[in-house]
C-alpha atoms as a PDB file:
ATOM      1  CA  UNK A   1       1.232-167.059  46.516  1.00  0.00           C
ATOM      2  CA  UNK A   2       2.510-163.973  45.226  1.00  0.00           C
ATOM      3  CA  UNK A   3       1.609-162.463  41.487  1.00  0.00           C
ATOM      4  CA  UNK A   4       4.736-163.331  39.960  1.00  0.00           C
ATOM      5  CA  UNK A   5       5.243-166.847  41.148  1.00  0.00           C
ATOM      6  CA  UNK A   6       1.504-167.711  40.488  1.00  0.00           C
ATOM      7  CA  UNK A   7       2.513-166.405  36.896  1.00  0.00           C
ATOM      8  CA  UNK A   8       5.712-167.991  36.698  1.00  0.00           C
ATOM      9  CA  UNK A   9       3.727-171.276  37.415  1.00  0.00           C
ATOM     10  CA  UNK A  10       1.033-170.905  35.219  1.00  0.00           C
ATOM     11  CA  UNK A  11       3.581-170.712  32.211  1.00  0.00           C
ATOM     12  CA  UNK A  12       5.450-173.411  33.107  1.00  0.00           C
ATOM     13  CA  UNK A  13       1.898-175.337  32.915  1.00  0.00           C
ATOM     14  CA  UNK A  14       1.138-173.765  29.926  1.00  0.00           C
ATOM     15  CA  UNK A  15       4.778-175.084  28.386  1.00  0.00           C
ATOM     16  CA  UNK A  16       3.366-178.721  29.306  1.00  0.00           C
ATOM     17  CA  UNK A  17       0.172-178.142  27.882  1.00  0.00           C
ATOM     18  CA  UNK A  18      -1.958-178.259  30.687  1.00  0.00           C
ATOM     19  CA  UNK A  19      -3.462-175.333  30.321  1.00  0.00           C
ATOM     20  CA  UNK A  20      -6.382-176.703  28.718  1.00  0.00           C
ATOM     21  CA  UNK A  21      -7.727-178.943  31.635  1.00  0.00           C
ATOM     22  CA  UNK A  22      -7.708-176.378  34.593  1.00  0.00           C
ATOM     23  CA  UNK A  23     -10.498-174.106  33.721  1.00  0.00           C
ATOM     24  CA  UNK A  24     -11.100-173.253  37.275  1.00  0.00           C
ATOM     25  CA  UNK A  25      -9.548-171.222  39.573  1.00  0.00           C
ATOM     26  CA  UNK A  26      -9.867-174.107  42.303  1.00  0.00           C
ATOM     27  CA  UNK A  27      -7.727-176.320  40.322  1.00  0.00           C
ATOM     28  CA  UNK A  28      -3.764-175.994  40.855  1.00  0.00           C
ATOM     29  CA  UNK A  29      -1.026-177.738  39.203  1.00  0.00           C
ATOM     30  CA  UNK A  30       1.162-180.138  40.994  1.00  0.00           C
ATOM     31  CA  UNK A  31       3.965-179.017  38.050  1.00  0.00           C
ATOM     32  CA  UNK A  32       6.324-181.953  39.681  1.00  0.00           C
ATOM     33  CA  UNK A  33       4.185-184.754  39.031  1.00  0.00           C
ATOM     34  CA  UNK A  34       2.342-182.809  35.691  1.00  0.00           C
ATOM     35  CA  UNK A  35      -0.897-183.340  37.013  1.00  0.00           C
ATOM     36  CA  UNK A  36      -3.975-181.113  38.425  1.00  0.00           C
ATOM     37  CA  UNK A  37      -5.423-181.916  41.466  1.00  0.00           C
ATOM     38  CA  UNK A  38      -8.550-180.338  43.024  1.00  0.00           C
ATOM     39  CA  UNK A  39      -7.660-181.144  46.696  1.00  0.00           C
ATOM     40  CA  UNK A  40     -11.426-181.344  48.859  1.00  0.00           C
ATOM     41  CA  UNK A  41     -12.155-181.160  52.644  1.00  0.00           C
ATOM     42  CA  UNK A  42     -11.477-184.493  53.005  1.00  0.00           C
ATOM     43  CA  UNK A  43      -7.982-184.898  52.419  1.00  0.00           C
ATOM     44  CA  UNK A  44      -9.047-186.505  48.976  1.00  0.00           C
ATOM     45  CA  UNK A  45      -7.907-185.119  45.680  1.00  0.00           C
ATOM     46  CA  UNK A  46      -9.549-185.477  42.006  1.00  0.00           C
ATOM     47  CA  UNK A  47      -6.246-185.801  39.816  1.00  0.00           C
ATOM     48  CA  UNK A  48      -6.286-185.185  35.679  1.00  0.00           C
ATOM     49  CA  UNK A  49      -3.006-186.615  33.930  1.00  0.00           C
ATOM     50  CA  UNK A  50      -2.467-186.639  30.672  1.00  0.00           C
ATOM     51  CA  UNK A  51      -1.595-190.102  29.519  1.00  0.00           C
ATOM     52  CA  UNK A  52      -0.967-189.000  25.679  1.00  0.00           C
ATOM     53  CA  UNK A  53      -2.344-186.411  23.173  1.00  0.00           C
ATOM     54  CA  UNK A  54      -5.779-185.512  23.831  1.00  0.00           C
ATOM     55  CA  UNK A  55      -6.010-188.369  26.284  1.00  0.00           C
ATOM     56  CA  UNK A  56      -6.681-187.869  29.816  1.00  0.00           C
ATOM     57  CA  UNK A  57      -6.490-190.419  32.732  1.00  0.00           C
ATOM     58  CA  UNK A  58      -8.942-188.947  36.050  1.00  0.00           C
ATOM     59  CA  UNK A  59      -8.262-190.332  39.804  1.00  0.00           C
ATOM     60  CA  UNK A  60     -11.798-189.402  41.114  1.00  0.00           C
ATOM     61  CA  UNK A  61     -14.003-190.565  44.136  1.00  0.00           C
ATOM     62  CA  UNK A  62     -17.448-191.926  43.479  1.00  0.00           C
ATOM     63  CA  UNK A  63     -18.873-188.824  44.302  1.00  0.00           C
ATOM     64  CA  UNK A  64     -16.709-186.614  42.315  1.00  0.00           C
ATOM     65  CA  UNK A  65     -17.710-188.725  39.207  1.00  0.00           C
ATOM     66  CA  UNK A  66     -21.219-188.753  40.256  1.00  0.00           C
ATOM     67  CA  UNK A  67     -21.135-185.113  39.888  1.00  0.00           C
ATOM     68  CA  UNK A  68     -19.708-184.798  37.231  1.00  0.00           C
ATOM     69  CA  UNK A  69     -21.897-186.860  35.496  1.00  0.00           C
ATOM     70  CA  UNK A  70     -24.522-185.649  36.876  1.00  0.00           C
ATOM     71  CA  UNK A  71     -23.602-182.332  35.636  1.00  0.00           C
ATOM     72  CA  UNK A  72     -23.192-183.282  31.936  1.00  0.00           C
ATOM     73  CA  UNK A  73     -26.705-185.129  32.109  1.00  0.00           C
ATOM     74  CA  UNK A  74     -28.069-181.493  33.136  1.00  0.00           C
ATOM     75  CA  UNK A  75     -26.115-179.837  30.586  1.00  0.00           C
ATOM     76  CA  UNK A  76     -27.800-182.585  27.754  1.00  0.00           C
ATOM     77  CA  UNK A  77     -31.337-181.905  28.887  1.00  0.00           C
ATOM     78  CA  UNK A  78     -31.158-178.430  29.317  1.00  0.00           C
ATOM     79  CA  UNK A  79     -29.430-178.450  25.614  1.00  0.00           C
ATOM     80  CA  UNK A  80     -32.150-180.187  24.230  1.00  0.00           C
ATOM     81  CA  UNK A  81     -34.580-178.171  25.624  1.00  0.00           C
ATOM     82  CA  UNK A  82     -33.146-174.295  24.667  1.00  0.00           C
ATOM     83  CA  UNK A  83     -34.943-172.417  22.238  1.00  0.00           C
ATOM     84  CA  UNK A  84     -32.343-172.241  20.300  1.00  0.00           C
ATOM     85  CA  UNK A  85     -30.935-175.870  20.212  1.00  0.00           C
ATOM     86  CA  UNK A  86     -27.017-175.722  20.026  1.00  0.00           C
ATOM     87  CA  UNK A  87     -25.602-177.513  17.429  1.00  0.00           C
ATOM     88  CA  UNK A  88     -25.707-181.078  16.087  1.00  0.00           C
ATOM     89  CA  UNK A  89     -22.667-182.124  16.874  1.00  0.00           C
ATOM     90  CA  UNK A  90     -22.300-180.858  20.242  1.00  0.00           C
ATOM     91  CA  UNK A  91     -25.064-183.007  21.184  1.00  0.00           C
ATOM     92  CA  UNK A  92     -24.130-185.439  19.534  1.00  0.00           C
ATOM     93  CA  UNK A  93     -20.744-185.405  21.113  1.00  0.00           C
ATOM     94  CA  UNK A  94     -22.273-185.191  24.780  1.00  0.00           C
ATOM     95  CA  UNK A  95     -24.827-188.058  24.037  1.00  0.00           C
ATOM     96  CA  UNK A  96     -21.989-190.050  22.804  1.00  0.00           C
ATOM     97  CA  UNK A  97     -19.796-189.626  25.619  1.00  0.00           C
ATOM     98  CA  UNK A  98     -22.708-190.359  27.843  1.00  0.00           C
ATOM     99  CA  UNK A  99     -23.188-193.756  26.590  1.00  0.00           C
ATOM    100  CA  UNK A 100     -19.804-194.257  26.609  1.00  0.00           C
ATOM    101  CA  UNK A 101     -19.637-193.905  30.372  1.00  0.00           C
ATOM    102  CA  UNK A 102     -23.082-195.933  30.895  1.00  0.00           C
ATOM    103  CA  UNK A 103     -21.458-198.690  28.965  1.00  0.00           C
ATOM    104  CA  UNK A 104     -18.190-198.660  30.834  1.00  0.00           C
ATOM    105  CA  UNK A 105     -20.580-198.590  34.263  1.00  0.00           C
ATOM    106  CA  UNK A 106     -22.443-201.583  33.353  1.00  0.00           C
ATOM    107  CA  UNK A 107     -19.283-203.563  32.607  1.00  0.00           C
ATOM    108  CA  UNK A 108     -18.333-202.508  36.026  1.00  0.00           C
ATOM    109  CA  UNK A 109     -21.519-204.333  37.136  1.00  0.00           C
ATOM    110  CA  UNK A 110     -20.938-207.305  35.586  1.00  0.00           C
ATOM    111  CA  UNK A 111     -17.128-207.502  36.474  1.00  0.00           C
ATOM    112  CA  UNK A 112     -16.903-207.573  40.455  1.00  0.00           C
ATOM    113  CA  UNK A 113     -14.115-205.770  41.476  1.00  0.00           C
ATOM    114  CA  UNK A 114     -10.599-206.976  42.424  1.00  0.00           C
ATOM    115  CA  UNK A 115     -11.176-208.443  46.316  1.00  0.00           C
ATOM    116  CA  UNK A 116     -14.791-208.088  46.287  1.00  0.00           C
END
């Protein structure tokens, strides 16, 4: 993609407000559908939509989400541990949001899913 059109793109992502969900340079928007997918080797694709203001709906495989997680739990512990701790409420935030998810997994567990 040339300079210009990668710019031209960007803003009209910006003008949608996307802007705040691709940090990475792997990520590209699919400006039709106003979503960003992170397509993989596998054919696969992670997809973030915003379904509302400051609410986000993710298509991810188990894996993707397992990394994810994965990385946030590293992030916690490695928080918690600085010499310098980082402030209250960002841990507080990321603990939150942790249990959040371990809640919503164990619900998972105890509803099978749909044809299984």
């Amino acid at each position: 993609m040339h300079g210009q059109e990668r710019s031209d793109e960007r803003a009209a992502a910006q003008g949608r407000g996307l802007e705040r969900i691709a940090p990475s340079p792997g990520l590209a928007p699919d400006l039709g559908s106003g979503t960003w997918a992170l397509a993989n080797r596998h054919n696969a694709a992670m997809r973030v939509e915003r379904t509302r203001e400051n609410v986000f709906t993710v298509t991810a495989t188990s894996q993707e989400l397992s990394a994810l997680v994965a990385g946030a739990r590293m992030a916690l512990e490695a928080m918690r541990a600085a010499p310098e701790p980082p402030p209250g409420e960002a841990l507080e935030v990321l603990e939150r949001v942790l249990g959040d998810f371990d809640r919503a997994r164990e619900r998972l567990r105890e509803d099978p899913a749909p044809g299984g």
